[in-house]
Protein backbone atom coordinates (compact mmCIF):
# COMPACT_ATOMS: atom_id res chain seq x y z
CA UNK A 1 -7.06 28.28 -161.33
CA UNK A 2 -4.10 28.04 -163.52
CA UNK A 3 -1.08 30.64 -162.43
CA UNK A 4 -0.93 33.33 -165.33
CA UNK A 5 0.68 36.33 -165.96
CA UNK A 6 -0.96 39.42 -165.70
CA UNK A 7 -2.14 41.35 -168.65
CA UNK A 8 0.77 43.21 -170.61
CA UNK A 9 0.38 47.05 -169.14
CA UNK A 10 -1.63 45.84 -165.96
CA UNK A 11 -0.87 47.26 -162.80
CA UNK A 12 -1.95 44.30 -161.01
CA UNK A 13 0.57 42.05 -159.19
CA UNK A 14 1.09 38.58 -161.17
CA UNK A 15 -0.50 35.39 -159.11
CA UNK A 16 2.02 34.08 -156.39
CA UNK A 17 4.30 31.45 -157.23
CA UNK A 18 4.43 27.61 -156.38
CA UNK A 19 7.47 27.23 -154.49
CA UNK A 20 9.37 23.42 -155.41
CA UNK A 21 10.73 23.70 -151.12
CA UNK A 22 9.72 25.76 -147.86
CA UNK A 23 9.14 29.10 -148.08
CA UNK A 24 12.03 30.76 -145.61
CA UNK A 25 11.17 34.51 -147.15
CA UNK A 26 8.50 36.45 -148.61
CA UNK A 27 10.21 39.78 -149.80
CA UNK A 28 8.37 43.16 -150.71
CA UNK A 29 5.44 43.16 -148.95
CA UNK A 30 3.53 46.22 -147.40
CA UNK A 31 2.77 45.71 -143.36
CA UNK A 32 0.05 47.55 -141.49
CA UNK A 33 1.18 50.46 -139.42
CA UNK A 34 4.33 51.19 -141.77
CA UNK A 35 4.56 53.96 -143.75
CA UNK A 36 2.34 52.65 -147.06
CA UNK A 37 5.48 53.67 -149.33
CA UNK A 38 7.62 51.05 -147.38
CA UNK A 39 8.61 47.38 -148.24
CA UNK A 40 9.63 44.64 -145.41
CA UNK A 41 11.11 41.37 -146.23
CA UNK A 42 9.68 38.72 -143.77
CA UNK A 43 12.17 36.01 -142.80
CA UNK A 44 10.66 32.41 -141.50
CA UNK A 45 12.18 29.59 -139.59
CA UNK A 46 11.12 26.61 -138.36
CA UNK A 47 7.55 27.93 -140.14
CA UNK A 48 7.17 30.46 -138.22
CA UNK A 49 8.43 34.58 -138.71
CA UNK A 50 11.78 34.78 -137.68
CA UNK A 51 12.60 38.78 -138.68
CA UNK A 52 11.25 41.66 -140.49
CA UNK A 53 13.78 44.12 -142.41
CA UNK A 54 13.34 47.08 -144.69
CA UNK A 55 13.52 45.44 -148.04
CA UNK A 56 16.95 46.51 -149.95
CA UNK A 57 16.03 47.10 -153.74
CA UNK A 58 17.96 44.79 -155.92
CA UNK A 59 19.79 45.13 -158.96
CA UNK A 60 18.31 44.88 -162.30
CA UNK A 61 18.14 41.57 -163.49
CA UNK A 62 19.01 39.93 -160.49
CA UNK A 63 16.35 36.87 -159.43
CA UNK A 64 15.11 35.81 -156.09
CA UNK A 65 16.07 32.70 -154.80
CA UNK A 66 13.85 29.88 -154.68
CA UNK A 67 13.09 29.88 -151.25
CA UNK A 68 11.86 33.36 -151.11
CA UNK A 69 8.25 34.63 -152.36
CA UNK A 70 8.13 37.65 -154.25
CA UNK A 71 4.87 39.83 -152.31
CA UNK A 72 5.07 42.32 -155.47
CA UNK A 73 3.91 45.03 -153.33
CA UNK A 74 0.92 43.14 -151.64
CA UNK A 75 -0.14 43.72 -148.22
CA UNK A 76 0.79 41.11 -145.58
CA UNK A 77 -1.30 41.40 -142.66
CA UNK A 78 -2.07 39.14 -139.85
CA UNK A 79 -5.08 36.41 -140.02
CA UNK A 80 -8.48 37.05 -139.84
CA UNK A 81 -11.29 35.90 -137.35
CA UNK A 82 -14.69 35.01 -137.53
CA UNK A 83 -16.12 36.22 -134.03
CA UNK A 84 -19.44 34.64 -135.20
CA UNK A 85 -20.73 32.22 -137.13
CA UNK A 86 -23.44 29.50 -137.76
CA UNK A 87 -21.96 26.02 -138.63
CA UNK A 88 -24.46 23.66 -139.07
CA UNK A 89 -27.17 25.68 -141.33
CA UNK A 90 -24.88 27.52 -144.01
CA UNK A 91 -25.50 27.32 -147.51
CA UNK A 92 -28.92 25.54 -147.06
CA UNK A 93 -30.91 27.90 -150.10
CA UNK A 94 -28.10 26.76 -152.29
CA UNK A 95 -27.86 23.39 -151.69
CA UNK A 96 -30.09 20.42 -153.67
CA UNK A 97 -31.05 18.81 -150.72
CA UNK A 98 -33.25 21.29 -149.75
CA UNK A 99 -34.49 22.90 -152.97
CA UNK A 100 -37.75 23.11 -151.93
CA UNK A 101 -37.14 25.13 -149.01
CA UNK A 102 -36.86 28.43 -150.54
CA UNK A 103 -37.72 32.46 -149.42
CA UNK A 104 -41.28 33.78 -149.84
CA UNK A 105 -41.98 36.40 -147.24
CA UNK A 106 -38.51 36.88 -146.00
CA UNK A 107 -39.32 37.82 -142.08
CA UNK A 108 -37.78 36.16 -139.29
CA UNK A 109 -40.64 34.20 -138.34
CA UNK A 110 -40.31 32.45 -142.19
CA UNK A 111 -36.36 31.97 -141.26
CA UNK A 112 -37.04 30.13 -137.97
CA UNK A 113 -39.95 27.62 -139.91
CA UNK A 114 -37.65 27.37 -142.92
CA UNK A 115 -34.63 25.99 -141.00
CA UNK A 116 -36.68 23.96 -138.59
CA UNK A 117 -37.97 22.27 -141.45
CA UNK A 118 -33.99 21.99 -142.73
CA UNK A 119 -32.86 20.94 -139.54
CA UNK A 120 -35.27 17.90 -139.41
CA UNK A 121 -33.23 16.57 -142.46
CA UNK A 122 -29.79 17.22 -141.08
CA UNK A 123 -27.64 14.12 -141.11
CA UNK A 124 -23.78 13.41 -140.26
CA UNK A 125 -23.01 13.88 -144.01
CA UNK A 126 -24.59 16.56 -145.10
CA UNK A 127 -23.90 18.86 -141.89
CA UNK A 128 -19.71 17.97 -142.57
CA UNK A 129 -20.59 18.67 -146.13
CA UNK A 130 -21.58 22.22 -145.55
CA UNK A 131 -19.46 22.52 -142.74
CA UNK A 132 -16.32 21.85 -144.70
CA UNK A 133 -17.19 24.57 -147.21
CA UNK A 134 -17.84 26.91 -145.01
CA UNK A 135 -14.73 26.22 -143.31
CA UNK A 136 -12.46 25.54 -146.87
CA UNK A 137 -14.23 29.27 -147.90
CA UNK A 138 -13.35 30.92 -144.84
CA UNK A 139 -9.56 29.49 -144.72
CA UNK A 140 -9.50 30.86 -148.91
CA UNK A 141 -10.16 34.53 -147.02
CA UNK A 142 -7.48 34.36 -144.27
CA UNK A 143 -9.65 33.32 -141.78
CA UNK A 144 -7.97 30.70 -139.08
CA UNK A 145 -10.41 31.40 -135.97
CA UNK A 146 -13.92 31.35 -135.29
CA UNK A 147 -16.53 30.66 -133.11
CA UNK A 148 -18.57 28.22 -134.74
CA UNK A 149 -22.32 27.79 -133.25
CA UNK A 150 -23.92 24.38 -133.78
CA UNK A 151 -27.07 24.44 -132.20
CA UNK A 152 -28.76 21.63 -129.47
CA UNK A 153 -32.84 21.25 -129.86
CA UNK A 154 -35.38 18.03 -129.65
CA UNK A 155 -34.83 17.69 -133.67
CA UNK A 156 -31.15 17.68 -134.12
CA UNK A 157 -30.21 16.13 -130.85
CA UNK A 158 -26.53 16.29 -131.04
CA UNK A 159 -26.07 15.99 -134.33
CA UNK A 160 -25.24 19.39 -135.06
CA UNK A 161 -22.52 19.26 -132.03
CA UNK A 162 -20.96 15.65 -133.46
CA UNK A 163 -20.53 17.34 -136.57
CA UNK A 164 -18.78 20.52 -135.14
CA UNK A 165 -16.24 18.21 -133.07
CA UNK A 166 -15.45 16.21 -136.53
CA UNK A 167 -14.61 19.22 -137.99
CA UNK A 168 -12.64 21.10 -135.34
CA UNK A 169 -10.50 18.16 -134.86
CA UNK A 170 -10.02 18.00 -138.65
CA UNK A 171 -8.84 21.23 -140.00
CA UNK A 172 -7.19 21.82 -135.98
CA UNK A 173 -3.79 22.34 -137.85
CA UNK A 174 -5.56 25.32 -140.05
CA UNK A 175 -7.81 27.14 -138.56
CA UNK A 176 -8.94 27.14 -134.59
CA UNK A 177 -12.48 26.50 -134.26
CA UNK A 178 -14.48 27.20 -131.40
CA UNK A 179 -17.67 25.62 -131.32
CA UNK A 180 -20.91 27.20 -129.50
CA UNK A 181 -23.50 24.87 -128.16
CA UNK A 182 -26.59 27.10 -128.78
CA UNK A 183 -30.40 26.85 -128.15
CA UNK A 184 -31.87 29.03 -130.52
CA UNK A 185 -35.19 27.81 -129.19
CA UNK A 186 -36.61 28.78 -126.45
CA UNK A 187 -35.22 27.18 -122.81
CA UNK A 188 -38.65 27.96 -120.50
CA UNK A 189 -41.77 28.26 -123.28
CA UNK A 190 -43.07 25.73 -125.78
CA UNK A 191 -44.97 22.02 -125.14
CA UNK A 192 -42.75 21.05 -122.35
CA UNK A 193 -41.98 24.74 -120.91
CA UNK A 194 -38.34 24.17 -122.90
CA UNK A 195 -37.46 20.95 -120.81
CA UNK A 196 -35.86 19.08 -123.25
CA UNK A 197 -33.40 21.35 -124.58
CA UNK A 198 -32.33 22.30 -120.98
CA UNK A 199 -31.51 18.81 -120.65
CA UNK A 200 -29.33 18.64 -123.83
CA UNK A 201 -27.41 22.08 -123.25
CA UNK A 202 -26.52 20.31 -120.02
CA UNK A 203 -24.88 17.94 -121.53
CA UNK A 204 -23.66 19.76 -124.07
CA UNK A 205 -21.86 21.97 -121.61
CA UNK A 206 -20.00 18.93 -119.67
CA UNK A 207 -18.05 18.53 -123.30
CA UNK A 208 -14.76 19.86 -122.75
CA UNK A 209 -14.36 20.71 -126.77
CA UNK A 210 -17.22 22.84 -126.20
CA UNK A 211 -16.01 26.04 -125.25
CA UNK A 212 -18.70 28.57 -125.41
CA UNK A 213 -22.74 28.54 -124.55
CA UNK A 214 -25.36 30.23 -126.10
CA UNK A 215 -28.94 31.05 -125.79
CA UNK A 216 -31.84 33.76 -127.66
CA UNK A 217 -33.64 35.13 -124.65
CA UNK A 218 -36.43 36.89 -126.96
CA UNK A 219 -38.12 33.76 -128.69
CA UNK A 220 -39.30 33.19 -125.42
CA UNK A 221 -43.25 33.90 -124.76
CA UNK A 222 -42.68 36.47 -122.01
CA UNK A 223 -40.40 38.61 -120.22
CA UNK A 224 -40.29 36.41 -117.01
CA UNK A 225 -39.02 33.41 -119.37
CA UNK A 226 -36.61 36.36 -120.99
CA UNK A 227 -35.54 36.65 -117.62
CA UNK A 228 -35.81 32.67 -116.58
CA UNK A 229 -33.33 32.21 -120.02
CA UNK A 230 -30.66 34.42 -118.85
CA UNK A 231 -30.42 33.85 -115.42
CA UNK A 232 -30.42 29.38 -116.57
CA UNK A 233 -27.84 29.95 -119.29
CA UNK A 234 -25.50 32.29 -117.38
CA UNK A 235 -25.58 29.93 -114.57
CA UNK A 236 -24.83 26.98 -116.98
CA UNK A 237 -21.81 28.95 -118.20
CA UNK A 238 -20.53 29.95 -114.76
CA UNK A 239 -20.39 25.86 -113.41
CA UNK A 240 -19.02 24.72 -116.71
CA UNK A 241 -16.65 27.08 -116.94
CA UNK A 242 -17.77 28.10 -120.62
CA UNK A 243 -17.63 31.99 -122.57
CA UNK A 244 -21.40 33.27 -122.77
CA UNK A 245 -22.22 34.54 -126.24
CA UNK A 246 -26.17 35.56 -126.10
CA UNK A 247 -28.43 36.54 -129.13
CA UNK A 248 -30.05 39.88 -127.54
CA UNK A 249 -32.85 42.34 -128.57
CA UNK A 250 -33.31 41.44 -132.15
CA UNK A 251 -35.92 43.79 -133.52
CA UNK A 252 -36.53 47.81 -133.87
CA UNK A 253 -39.61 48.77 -131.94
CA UNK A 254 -39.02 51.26 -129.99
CA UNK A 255 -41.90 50.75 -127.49
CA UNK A 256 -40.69 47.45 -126.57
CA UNK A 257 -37.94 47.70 -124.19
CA UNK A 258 -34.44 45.98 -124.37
CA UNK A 259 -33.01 43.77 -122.47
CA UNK A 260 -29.70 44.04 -122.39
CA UNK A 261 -30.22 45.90 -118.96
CA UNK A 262 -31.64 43.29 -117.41
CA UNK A 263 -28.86 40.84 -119.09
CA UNK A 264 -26.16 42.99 -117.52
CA UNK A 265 -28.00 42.99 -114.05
CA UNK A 266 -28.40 39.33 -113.75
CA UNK A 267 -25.11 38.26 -115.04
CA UNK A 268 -23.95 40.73 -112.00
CA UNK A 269 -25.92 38.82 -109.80
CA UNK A 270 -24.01 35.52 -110.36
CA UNK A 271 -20.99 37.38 -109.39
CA UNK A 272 -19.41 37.19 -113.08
CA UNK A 273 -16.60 39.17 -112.50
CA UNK A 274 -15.45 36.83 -109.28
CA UNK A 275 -14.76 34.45 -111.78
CA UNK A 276 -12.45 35.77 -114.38
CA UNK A 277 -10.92 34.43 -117.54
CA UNK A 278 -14.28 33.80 -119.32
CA UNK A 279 -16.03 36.33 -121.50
CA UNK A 280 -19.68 37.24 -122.11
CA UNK A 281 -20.63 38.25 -125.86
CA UNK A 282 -23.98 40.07 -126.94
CA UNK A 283 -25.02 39.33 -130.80
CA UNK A 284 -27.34 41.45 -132.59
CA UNK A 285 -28.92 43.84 -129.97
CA UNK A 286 -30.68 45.74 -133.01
CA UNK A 287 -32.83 47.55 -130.40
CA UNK A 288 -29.90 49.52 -129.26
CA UNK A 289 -29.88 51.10 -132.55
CA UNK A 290 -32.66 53.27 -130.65
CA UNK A 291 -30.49 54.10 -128.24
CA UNK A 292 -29.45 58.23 -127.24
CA UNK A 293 -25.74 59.13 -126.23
CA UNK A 294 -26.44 59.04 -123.02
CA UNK A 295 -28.08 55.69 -123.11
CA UNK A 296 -24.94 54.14 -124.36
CA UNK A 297 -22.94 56.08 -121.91
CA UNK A 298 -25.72 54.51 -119.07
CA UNK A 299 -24.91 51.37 -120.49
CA UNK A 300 -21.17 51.58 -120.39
CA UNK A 301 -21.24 52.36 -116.63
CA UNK A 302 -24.17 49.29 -116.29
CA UNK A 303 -21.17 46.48 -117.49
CA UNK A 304 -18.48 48.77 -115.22
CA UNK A 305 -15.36 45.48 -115.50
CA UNK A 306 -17.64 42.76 -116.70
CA UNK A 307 -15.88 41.50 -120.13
CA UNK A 308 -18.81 42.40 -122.01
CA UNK A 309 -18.24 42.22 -126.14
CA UNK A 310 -20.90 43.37 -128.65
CA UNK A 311 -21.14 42.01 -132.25
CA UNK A 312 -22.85 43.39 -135.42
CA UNK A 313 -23.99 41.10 -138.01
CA UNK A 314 -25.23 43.36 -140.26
CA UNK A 315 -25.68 41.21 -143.46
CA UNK A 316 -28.14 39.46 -141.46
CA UNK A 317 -29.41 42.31 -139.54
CA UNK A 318 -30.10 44.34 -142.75
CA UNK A 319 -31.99 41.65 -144.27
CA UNK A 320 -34.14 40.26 -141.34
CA UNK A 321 -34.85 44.11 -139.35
CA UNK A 322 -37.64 45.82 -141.18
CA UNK A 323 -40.03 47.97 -139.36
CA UNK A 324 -43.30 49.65 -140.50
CA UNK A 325 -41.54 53.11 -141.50
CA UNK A 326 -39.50 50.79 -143.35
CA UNK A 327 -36.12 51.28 -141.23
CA UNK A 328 -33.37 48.83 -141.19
CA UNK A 329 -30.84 48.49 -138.09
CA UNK A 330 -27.27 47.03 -137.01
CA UNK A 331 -25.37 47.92 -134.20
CA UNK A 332 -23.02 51.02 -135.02
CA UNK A 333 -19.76 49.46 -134.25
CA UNK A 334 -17.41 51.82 -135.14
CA UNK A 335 -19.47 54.50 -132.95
CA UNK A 336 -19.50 51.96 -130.11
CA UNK A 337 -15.73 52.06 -130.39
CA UNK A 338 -15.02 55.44 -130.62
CA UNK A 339 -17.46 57.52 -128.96
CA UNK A 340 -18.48 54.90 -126.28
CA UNK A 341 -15.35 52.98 -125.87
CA UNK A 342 -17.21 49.76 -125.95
CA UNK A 343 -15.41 46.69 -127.10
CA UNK A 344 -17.08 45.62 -130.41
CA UNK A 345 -17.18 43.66 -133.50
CA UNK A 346 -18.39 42.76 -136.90
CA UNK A 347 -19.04 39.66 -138.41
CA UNK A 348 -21.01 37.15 -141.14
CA UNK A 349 -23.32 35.43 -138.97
CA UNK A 350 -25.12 33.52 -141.44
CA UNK A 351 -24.40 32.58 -145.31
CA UNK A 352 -27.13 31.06 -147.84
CA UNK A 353 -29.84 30.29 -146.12
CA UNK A 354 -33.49 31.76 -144.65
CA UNK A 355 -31.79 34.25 -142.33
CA UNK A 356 -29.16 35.48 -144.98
CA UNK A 357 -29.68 34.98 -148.17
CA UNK A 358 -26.50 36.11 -149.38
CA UNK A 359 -23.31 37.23 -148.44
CA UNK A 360 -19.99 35.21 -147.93
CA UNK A 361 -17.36 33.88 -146.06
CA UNK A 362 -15.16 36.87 -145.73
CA UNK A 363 -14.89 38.87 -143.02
CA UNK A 364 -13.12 41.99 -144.83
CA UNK A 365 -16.60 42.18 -146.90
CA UNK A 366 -18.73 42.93 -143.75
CA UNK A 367 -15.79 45.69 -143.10
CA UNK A 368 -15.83 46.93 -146.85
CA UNK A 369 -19.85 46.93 -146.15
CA UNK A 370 -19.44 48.82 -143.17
CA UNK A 371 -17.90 52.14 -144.80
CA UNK A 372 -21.02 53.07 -146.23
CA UNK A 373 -23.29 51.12 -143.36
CA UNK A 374 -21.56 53.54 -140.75
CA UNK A 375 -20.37 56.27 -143.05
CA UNK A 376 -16.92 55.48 -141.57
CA UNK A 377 -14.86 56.46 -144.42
CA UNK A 378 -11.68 57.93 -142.53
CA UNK A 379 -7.94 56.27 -142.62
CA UNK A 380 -9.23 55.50 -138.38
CA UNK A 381 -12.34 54.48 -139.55
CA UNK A 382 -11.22 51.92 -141.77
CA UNK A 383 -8.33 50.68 -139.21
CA UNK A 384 -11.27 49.70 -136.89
CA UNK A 385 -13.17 47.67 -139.50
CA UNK A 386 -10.38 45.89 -139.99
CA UNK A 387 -8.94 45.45 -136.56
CA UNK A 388 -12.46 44.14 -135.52
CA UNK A 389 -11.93 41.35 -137.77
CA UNK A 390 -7.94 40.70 -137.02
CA UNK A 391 -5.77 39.81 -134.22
CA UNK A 392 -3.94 43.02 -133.86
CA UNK A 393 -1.33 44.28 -131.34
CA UNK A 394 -3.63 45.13 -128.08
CA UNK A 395 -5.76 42.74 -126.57
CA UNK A 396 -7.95 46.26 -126.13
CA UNK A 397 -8.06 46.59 -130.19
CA UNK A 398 -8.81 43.69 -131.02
CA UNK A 399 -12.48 41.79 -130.49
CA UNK A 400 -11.98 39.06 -132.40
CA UNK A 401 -9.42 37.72 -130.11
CA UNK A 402 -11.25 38.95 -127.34
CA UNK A 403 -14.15 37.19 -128.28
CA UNK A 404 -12.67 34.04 -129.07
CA UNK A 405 -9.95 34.25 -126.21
CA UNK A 406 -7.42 32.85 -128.11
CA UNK A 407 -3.94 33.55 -126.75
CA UNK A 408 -2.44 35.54 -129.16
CA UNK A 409 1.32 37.01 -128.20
CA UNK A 410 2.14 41.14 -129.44
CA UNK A 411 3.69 42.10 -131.13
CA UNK A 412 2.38 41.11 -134.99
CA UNK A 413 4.18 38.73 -136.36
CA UNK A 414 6.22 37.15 -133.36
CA UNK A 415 4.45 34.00 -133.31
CA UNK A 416 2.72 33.95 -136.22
CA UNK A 417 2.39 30.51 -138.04
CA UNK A 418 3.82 30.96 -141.61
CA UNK A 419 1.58 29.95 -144.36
């Protein structure tokens, strides 16, 4: 976009400028948890933040040098994550290649046939194609983490994980990407009782690049291969040494009963918690949405020290939930947080394609979204959507760099990269 002015009378800051060297200051900027009336000057050295210092107003007239960035009053906040995201099937409704595959019924049983189909057409280009926009998109909105899934089945083999590697060795120097090997199909039901993709996750998990495994418990046929899923995956995870990020209780019905009890119990039995350092996620779990006070409270005592995150996705979960009363659910968050002193998170899950049709690739719009979703309209309220989608002071505060585990050292800006 070309770099004009704003219009004459606008109150809007002008674009930023194109600096001719390196940037060594950017000067009258806001920070988060300074008084809003403030302005810092941020010094950088060697590209990365050397010194913050109350900005001292200058005389009329008088120009900034050309090493120094004029923030005109604009926020400057640390980076943002993306605790969850799919890779490998973004953008797939929008893209010519599969025109044909488009949204009649909209259910999740439509999603999983629609990508399927998708998936059989995947090839090296196309998946870095998509990849790299999703990526490029997310980098445009701050983002410069995320853990990417890529998923492992009998159709895409490992094409899907090739691709991921590509492109976390490509944009390493720009954003951190943590890639997910993840069977979204089932690991004990199906023609061969799941055999195949067992065998691929177990190679997918000897890949040291791979960092995290994944699994969906409920699109198996029963319980006892609910059960069979978790107590495999978790058990793949422990011997690899890999973070455990689960897709858990997706749907409303109240009758059925979740699972996340169950989850918690065997993960306990393969003595998590002896083996520290590695962390266990929970995505989805619209079920819970059911859930009383004191269920959540039960639940809270249930995980006790296991480093348990939960993560909302409720672009997705809004669109694919639907019930008979015609209720919609997503994890309250900001409740978990508060009330329950759970450690959770937001995030965009899915963009353009069968599972979410729309949405974007920045993570501030699921927090905008979640004022209204969670009526959490208070100066706290909106420090939580935000911090749920930043690195932020306290390792407590902040899920995304829970979830992720990236080292990350307090306070703010200490060791942040300049950009």
């Amino acid at each position: 976009m070309p770099n004009t002015p704003s219009p004459p009378g606008s109150n809007l800051p002008s674009p930023l400028p194109c600096l001719s060297g390196p940037l060594r200051k950017i000067a009258r900027v806001r920070l988060p948890g300074k008084p809003p009336s403030s302005l810092w000057d941020v010094s950088i050295a060697e590209g990365r933040v050397a010194s913050i210092d109350p900005h001292a107003t200058q005389q009329g007239g008088q120009r900034m040098q050309n090493d120094t960035m004029d923030g005109e009053n604009r926020l400057l906040a640390s980076s943002l994550c993306h605790a969850h995201v799919h890779l490998d099937k973004c953008f797939l409704l929008q893209d010519p290649k599969y025109s044909d595959l488009q949204i009649e019924s909209g259910d999740f049983q439509e999603a999983m046939d629609m990508t399927g189909k998708a998936k059989a057409r995947f090839d090296q280009d196309d998946l870095l194609r998509r990849g790299r926009r999703l990526i490029e998109e997310s980098i445009s909105h701050g983002v410069t983490s995320m853990r990417a899934f890529v998923e492992v089945d009998g159709v895409v083999q490992f094409r899907c994980i090739v691709a991921g590697l590509k492109l976390k060795a490509e944009y390493q120097s720009r954003c951190q990407i943590q890639l997910c090997a993840f069977a979204q199909l089932p690991l004990f039901s199906g023609e061969d009782g799941g055999e195949e993709v067992r065998k691929l996750m177990g190679l997918a998990a000897a890949v040291d690049d791979i960092e995290v495994l994944g699994s969906t418990p409920y699109v198996e046929e029963d319980q006892t291969r609910q059960e069979a899923n978790l107590h495999w995956i978790t058990s793949l995870a422990l011997t690899n040494r890999k973070h455990l990020d689960l897709h858990l209780d997706y749907f409303l019905e109240e009758h059925k009963p979740p699972l996340v009890w169950t989850a918690i119990d065997i993960v306990k039995q393969h003595s998590w918690s002896e083996k520290p350092g590695k962390q266990i996620t929970l995505g989805h779990c619209t079920r819970l949405t059911r859930f009383t006070d004191r269920e959540w409270q039960s639940l809270k005592e249930r995980i006790g020290n296991l480093p348990v995150s939960f993560v909302g996705l409720p672009t997705s979960d809004l669109f694919m939930m639907r019930s008979s009363e015609n209720v919609r659910g997503t994890l309250p968050v900001v409740e978990l947080i508060q009330r329950h002193g759970l450690d959770a998170a937001v995030a965009i899950n899915n963009v353009g394609n069968a599972f979410t049709p729309h949405g974007n690739c920045d993570p501030l719009s699921v927090a905008s979204l979640g004022v209204g979703l969670y009526q959490a309209g208070t100066k706290q309220d909106t420090e939580i959507l935000y911090t749920m989608n930043a690195f932020e002071f306290t390792r407590d505060q902040a899920h995304a760099m829970c979830t992720v585990h990236i080292e990350f050292n307090p306070p703010l800006f200490a060791s942040a990269p300049a950009r």
